[in-house]
C-alpha atoms as a PDB file:
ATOM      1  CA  UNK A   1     110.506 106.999 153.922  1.00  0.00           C
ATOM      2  CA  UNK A   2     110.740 105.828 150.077  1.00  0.00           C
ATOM      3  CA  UNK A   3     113.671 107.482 148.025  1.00  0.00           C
ATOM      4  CA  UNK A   4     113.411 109.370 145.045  1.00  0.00           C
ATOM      5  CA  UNK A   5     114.340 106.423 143.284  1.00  0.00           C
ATOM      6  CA  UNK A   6     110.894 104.026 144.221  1.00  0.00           C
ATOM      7  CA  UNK A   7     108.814 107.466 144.344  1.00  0.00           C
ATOM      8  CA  UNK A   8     109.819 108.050 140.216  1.00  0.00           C
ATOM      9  CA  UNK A   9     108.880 104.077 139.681  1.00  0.00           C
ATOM     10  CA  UNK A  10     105.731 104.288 141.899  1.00  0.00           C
ATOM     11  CA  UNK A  11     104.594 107.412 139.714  1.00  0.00           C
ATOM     12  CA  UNK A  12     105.626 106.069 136.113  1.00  0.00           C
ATOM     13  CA  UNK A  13     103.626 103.342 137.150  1.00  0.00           C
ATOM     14  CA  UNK A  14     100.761 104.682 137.744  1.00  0.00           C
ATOM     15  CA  UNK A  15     100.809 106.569 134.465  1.00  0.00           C
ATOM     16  CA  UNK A  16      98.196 105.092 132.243  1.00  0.00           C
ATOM     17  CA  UNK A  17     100.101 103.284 129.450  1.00  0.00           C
ATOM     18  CA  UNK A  18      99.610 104.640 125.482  1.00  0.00           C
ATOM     19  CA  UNK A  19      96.293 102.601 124.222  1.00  0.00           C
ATOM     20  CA  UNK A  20      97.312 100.260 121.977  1.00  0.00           C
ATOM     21  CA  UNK A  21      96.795 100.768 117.878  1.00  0.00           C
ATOM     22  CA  UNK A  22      92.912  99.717 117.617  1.00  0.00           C
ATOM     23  CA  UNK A  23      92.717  96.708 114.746  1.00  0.00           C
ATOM     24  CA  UNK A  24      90.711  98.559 111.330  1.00  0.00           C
ATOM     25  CA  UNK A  25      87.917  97.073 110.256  1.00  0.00           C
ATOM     26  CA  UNK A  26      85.712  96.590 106.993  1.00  0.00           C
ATOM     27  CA  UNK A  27      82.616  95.218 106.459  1.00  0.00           C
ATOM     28  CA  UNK A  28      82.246  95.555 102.439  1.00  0.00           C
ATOM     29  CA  UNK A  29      83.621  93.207 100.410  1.00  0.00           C
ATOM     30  CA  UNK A  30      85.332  94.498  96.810  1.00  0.00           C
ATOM     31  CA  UNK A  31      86.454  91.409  95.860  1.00  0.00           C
ATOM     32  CA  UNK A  32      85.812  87.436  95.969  1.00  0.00           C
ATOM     33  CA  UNK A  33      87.903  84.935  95.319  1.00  0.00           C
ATOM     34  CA  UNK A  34      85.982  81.329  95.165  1.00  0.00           C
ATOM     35  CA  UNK A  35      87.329  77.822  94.623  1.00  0.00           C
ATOM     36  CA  UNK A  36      90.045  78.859  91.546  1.00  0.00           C
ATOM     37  CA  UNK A  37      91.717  76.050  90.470  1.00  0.00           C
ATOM     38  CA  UNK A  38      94.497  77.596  87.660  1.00  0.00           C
ATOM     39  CA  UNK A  39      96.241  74.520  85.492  1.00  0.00           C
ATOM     40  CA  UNK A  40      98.609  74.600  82.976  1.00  0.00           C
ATOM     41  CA  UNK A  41      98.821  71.111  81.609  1.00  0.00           C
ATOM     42  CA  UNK A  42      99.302  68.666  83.888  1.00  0.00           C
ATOM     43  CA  UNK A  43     100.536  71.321  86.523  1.00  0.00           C
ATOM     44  CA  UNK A  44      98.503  73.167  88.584  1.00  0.00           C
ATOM     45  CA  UNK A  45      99.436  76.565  89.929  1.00  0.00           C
ATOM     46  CA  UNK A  46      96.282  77.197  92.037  1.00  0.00           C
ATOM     47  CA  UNK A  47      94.093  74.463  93.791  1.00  0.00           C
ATOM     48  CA  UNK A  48      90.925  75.712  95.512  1.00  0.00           C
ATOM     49  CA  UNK A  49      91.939  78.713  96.266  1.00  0.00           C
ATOM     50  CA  UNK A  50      89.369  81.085  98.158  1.00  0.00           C
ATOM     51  CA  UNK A  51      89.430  84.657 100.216  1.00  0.00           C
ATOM     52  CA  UNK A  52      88.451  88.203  99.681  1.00  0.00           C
ATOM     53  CA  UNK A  53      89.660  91.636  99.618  1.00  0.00           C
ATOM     54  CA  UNK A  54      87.864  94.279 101.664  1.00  0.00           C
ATOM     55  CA  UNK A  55      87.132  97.614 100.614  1.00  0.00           C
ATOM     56  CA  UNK A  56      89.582  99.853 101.805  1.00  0.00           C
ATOM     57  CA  UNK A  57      91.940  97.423 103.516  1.00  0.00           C
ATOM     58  CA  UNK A  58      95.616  96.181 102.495  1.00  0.00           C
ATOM     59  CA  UNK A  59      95.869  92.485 101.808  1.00  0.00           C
ATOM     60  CA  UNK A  60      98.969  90.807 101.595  1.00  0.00           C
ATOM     61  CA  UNK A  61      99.287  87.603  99.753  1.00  0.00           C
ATOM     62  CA  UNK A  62     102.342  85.814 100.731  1.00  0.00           C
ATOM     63  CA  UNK A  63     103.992  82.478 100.002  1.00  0.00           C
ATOM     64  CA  UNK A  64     107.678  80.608  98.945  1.00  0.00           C
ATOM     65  CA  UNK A  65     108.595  81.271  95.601  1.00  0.00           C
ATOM     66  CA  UNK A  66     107.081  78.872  93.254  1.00  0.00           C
ATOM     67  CA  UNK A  67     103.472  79.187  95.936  1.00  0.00           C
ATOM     68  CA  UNK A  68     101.073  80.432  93.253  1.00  0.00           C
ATOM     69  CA  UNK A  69     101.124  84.583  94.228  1.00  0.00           C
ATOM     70  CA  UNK A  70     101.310  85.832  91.010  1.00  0.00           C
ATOM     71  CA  UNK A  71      99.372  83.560  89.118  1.00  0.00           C
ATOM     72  CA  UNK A  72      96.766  84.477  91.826  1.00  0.00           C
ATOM     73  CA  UNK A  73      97.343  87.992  90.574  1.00  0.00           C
ATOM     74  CA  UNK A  74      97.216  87.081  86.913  1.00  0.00           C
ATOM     75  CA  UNK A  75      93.949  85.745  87.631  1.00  0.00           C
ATOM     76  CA  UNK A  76      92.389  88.613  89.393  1.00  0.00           C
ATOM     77  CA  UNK A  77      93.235  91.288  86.193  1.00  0.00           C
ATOM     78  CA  UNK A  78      92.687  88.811  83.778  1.00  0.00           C
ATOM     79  CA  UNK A  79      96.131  87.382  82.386  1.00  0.00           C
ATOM     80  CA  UNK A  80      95.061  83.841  83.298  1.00  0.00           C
ATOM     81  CA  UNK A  81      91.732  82.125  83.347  1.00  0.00           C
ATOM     82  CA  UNK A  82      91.053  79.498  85.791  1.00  0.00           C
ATOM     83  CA  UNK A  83      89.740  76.077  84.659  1.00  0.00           C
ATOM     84  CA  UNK A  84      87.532  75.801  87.973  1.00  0.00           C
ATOM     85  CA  UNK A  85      86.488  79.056  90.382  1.00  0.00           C
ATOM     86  CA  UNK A  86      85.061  82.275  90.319  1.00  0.00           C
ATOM     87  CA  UNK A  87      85.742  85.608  91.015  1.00  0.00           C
ATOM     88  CA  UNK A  88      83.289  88.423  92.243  1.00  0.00           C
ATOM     89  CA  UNK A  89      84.600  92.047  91.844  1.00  0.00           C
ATOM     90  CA  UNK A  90      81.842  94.954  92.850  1.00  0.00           C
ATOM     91  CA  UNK A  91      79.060  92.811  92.957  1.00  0.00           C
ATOM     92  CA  UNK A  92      79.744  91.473  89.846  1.00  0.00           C
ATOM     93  CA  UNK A  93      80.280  87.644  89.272  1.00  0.00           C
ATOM     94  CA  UNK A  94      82.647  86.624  86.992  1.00  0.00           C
ATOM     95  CA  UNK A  95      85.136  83.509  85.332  1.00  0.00           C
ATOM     96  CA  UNK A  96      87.308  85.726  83.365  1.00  0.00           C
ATOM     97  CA  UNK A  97      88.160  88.505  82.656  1.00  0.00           C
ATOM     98  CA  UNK A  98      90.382  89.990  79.839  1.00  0.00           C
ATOM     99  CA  UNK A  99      92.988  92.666  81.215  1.00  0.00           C
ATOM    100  CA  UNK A 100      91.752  95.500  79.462  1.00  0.00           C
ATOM    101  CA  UNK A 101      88.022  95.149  80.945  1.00  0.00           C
ATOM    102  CA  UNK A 102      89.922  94.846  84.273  1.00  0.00           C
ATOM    103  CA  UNK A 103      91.741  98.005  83.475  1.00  0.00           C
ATOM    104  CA  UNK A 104      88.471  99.699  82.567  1.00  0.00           C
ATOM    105  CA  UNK A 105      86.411  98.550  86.054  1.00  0.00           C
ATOM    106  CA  UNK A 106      89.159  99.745  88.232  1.00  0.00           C
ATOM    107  CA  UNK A 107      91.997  97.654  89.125  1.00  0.00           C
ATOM    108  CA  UNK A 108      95.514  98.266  88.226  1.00  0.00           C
ATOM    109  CA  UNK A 109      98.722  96.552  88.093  1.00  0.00           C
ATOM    110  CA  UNK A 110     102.509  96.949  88.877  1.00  0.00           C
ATOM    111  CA  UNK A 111     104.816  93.897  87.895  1.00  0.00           C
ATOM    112  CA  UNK A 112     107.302  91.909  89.678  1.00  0.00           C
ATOM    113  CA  UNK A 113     109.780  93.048  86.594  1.00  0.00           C
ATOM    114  CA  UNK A 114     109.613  96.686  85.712  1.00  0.00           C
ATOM    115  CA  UNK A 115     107.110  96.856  82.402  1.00  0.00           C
ATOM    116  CA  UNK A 116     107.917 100.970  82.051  1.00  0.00           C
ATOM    117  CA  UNK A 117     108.875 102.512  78.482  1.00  0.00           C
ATOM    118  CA  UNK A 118     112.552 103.309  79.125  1.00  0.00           C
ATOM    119  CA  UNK A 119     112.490 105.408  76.044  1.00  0.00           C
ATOM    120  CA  UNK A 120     109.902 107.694  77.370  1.00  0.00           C
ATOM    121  CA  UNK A 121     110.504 110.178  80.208  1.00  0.00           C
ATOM    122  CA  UNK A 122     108.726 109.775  83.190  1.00  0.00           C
ATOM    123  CA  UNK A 123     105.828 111.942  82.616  1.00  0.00           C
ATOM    124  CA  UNK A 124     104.786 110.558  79.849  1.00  0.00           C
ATOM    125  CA  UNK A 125     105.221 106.763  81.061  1.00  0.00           C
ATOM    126  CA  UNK A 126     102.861 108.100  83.656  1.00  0.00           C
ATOM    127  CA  UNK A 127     100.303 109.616  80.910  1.00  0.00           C
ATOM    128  CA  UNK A 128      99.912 106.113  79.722  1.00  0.00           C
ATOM    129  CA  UNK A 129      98.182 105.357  82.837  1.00  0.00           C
ATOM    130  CA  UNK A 130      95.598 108.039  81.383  1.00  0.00           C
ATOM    131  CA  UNK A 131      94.608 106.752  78.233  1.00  0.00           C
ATOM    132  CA  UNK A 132      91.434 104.716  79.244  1.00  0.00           C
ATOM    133  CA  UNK A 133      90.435 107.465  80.587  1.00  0.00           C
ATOM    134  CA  UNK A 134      90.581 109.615  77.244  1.00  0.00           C
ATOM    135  CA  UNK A 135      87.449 109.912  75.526  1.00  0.00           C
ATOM    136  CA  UNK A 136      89.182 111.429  71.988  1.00  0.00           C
ATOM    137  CA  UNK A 137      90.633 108.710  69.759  1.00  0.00           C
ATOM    138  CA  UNK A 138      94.280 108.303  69.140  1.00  0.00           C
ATOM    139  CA  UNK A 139      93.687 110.749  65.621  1.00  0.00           C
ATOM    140  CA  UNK A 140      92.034 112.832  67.053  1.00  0.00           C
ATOM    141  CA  UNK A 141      94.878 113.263  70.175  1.00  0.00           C
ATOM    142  CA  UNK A 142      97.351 113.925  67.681  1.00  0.00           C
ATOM    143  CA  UNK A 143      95.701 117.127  66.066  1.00  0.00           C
ATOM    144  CA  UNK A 144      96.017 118.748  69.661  1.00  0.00           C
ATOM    145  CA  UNK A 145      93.792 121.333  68.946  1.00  0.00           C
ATOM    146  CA  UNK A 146      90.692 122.639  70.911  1.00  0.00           C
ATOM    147  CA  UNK A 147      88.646 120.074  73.172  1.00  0.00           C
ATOM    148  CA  UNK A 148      91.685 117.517  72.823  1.00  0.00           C
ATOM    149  CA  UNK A 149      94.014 119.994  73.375  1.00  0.00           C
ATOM    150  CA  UNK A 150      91.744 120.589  77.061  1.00  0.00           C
ATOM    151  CA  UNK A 151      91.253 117.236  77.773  1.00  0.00           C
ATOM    152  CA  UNK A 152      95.285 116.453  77.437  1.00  0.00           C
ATOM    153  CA  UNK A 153      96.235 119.698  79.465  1.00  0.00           C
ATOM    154  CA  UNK A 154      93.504 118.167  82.230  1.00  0.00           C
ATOM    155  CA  UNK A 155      94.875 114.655  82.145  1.00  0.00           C
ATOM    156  CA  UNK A 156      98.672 116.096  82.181  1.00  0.00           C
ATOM    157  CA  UNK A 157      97.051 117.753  85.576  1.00  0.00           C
ATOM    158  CA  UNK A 158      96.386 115.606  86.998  1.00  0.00           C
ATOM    159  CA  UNK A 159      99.724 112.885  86.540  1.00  0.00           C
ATOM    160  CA  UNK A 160     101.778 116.200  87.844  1.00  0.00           C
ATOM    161  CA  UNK A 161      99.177 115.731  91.099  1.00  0.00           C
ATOM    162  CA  UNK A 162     100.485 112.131  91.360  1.00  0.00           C
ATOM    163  CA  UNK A 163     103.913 113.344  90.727  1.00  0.00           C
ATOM    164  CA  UNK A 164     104.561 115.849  93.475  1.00  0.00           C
ATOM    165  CA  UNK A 165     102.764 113.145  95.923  1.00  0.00           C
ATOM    166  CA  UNK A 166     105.099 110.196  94.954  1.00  0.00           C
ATOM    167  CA  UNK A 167     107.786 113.306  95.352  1.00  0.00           C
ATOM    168  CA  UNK A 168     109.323 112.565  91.986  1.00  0.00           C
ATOM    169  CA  UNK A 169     109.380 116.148  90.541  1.00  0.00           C
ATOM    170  CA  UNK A 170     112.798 115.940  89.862  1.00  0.00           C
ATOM    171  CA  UNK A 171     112.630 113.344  87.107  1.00  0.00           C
ATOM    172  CA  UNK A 172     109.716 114.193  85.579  1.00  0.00           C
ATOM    173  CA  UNK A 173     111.641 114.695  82.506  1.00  0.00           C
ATOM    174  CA  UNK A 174     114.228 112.069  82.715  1.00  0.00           C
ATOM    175  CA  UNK A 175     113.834 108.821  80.224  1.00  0.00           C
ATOM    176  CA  UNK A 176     113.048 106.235  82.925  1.00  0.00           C
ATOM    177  CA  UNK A 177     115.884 104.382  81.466  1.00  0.00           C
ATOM    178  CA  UNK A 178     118.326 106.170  82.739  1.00  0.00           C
ATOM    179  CA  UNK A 179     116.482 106.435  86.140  1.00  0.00           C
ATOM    180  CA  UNK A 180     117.818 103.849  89.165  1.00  0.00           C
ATOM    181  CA  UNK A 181     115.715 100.907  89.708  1.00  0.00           C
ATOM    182  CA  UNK A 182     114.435 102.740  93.069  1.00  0.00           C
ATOM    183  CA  UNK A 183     113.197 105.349  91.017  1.00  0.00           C
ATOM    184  CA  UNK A 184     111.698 103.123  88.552  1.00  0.00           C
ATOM    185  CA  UNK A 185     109.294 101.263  90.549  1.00  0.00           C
ATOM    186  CA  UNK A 186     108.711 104.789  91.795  1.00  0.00           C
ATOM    187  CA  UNK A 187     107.679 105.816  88.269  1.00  0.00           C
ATOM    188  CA  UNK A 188     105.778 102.006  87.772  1.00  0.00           C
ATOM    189  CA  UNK A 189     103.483 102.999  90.901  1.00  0.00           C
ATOM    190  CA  UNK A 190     102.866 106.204  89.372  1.00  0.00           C
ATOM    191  CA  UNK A 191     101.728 104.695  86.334  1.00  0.00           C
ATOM    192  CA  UNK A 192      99.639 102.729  87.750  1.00  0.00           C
ATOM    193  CA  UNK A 193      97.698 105.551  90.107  1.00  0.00           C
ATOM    194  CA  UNK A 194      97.223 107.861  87.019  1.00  0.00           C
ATOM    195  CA  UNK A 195      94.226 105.132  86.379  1.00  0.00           C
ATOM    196  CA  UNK A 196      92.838 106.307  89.877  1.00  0.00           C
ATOM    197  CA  UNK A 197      92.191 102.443  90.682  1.00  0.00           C
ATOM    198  CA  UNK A 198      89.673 100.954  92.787  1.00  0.00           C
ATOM    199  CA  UNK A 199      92.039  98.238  93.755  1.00  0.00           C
ATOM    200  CA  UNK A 200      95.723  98.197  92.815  1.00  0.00           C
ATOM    201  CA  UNK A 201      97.557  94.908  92.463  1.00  0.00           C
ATOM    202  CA  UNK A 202     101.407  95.615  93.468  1.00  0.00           C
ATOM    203  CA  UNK A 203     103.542  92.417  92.780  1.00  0.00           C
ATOM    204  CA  UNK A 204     106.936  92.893  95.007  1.00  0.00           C
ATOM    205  CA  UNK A 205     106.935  96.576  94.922  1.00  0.00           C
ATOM    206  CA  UNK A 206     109.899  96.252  97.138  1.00  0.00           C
ATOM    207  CA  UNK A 207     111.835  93.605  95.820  1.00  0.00           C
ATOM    208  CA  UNK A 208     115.654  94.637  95.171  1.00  0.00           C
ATOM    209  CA  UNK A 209     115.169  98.058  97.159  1.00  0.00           C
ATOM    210  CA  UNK A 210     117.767  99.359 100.068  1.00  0.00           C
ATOM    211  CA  UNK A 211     116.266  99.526 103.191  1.00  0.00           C
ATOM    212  CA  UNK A 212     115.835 103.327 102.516  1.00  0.00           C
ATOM    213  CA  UNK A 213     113.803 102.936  99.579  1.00  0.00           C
ATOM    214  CA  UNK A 214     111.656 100.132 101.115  1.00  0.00           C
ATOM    215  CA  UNK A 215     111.071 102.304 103.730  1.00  0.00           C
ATOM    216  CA  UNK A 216     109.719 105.020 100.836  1.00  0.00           C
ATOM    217  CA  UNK A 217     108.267 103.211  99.264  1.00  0.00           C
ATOM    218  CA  UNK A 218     106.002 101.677 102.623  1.00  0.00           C
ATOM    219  CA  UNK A 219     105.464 105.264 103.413  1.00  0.00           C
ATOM    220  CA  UNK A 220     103.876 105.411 100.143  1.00  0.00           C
ATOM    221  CA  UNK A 221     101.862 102.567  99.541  1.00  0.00           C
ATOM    222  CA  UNK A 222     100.365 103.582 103.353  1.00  0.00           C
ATOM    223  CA  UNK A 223      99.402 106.969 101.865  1.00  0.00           C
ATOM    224  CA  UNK A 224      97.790 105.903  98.756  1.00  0.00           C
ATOM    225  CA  UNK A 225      95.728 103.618 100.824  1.00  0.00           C
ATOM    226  CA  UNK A 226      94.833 106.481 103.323  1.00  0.00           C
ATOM    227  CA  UNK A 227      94.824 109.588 101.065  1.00  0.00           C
ATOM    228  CA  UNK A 228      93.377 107.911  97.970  1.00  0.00           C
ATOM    229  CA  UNK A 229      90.885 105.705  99.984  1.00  0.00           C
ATOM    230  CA  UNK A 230      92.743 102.795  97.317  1.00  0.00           C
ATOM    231  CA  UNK A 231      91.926  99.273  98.243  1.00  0.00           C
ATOM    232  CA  UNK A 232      95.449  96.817  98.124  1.00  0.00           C
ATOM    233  CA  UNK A 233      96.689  93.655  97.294  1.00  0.00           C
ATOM    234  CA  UNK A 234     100.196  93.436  97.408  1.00  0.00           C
ATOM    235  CA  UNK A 235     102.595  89.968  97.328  1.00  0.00           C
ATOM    236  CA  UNK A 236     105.730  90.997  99.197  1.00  0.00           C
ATOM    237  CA  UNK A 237     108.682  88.940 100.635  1.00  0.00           C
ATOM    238  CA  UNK A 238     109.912  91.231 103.186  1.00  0.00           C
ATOM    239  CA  UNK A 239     108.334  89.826 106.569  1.00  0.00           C
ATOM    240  CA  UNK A 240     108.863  93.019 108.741  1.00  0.00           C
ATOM    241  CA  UNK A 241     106.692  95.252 105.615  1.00  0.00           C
ATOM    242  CA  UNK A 242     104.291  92.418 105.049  1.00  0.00           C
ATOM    243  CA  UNK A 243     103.686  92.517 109.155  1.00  0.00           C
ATOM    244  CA  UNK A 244     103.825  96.714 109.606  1.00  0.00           C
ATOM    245  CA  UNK A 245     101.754  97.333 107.081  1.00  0.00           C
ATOM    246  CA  UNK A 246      98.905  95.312 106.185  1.00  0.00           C
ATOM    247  CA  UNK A 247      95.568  94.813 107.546  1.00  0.00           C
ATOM    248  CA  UNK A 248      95.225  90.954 106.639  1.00  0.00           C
ATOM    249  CA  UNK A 249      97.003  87.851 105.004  1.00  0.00           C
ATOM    250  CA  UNK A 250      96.749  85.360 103.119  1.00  0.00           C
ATOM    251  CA  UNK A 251      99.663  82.540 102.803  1.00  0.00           C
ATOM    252  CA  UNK A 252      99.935  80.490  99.786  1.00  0.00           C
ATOM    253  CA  UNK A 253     102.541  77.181  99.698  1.00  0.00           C
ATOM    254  CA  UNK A 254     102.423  75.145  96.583  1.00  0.00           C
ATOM    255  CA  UNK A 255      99.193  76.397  95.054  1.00  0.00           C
ATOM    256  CA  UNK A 256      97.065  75.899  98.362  1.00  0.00           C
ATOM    257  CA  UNK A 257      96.325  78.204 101.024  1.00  0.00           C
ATOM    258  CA  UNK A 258      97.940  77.489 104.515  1.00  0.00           C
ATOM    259  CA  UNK A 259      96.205  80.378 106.142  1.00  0.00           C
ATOM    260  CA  UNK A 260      94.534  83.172 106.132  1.00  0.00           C
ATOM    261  CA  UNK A 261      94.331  86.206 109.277  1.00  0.00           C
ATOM    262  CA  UNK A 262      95.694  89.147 110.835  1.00  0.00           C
ATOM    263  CA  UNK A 263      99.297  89.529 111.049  1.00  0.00           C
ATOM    264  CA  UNK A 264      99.372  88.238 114.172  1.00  0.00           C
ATOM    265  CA  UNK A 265      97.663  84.805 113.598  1.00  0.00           C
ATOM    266  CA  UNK A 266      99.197  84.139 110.794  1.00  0.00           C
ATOM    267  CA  UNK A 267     102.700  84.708 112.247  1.00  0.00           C
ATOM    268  CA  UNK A 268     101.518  82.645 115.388  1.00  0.00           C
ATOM    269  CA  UNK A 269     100.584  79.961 112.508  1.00  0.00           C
ATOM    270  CA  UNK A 270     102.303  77.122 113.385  1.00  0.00           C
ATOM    271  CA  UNK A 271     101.783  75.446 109.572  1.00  0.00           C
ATOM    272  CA  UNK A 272     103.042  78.977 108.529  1.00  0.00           C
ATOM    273  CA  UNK A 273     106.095  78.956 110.662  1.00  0.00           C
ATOM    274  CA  UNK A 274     107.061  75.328 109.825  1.00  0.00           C
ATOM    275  CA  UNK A 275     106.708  76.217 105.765  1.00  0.00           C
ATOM    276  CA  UNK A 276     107.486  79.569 105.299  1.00  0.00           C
ATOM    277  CA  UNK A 277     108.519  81.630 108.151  1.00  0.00           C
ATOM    278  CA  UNK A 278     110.732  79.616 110.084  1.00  0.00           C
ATOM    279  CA  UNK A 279     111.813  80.458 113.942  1.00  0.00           C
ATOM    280  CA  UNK A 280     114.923  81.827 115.135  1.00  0.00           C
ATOM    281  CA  UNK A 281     117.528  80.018 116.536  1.00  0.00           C
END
């Protein structure tokens, strides 16, 4: 007669296990990257560089320092323009761009150094995120009387709405100067949702974080994506974020891509492993 013992094992075994996570999928491309070649004299940051970003998905671009990630970024909003390439952004085919049309056809921008007002509390670092979204001119805003008066209170509406979800009620107030650098990229985020993107470009949102404001911070870019329905492109060093939370990735090593997959091929990659990730001993 079996003991309690191999009866408990013979019933947790035949417990179905959890189902695993199913893999999400898209189908419609928002963005195209095609053969961009980015030089700057002699040197050349980017050499034939192609993927795309799906609607709705998380797309991680990652890479050594000095791999091209940012200047890949600078060409997607329009800080650079490549010398060879293409880019196609809602159907729309393009060589350049310049940062404000960017701005205006939905993508937005945090850097890898914090570009916030520090004079300026946080609110209104946020309310800059508004202003292409303003239809009064800058005069006009100033009077603050009747319609502008309306459209301000509506726009001020709606960057509180951003604030309680990024749970930064507290410092709404606060010059972001005197905020911790946490706090800051907090307040950069923010900024950059008050433009209610399409896609949103985050360059190291997580770089010199604890591991309790990475893992904020992870919590929020996952709810902007889910809540917001916001498509993302993020460059981010941190292996174990880059793994948990996107949906695809692309790895960049000087200028050229190495590969290009799920998190799992690319961290089965053996080119990947042998430039960037390494193994462990």
């Amino acid at each position: 007669m079996p003991d309690a013992s191999q009866t408990a094992a013979a019933e947790s075994a035949a417990e179905p296990s959890a189902p695993p996570v199913p893999e999400r999928r898209f189908s419609e491309t928002l963005l195209e990257v095609k053969n961009i070649t980015l030089r700057f004299g002699g040197v050349k940051a980017l050499t034939d560089i192609s993927f795309d970003i799906k609607k709705g998905e998380i797309r991680a671009i990652i890479g050594p320092n000095g791999a091209g990630k940012s200047s890949m970024l600078n060409v997607i909003n329009g800080f650079y323009t490549p010398q060879e390439g293409a880019i196609t952004y809602k159907g729309r085919h393009r060589k350049a761009m310049r940062p404000h049309e960017a701005a205006s056809t939905g993508i937005a921008r945090t850097f890898q150094n914090i570009a916030l007002f520090k004079g300026m509390s946080t609110l209104d670092n946020i309310m800059t995120g508004r202003l292409l979204k303003m239809k009064s001119n800058i005069f006009l805003q100033a009077l603050y009387w009747g319609p502008n008066q309306r459209e301000e209170s509506e726009h001020r509406a709606f960057c509180e709405r951003i604030i309680d979800f990024l749970e930064i009620q507290a410092i709404r107030k606060t010059p972001v100067g005197r905020l911790p650098y946490g706090l800051q990229k907090r307040v950069e985020l923010a900024r950059a949702l008050a433009m209610e993107p399409d896609l949103l470009l985050l360059d190291e949102p997580m770089a010199g974080m604890n591991v309790e404001e990475k893992e904020d911070m992870c919590r929020f870019v996952l709810d902007v994506n889910d809540e917001f329905g916001t498509t993302i492109a993020l460059i981010e060093h941190d292996m174990g974020v880059v793994m948990d939370i996107s949906d695809r990735v692309v790895v960049l090593d000087y200028g050229r891509k190495l590969a290009d997959g799920t998190p799992d091929e690319v961290r089965s990659n053996q080119a990947v492993i042998d430039a960037y990730l390494g193994v462990s001993h």
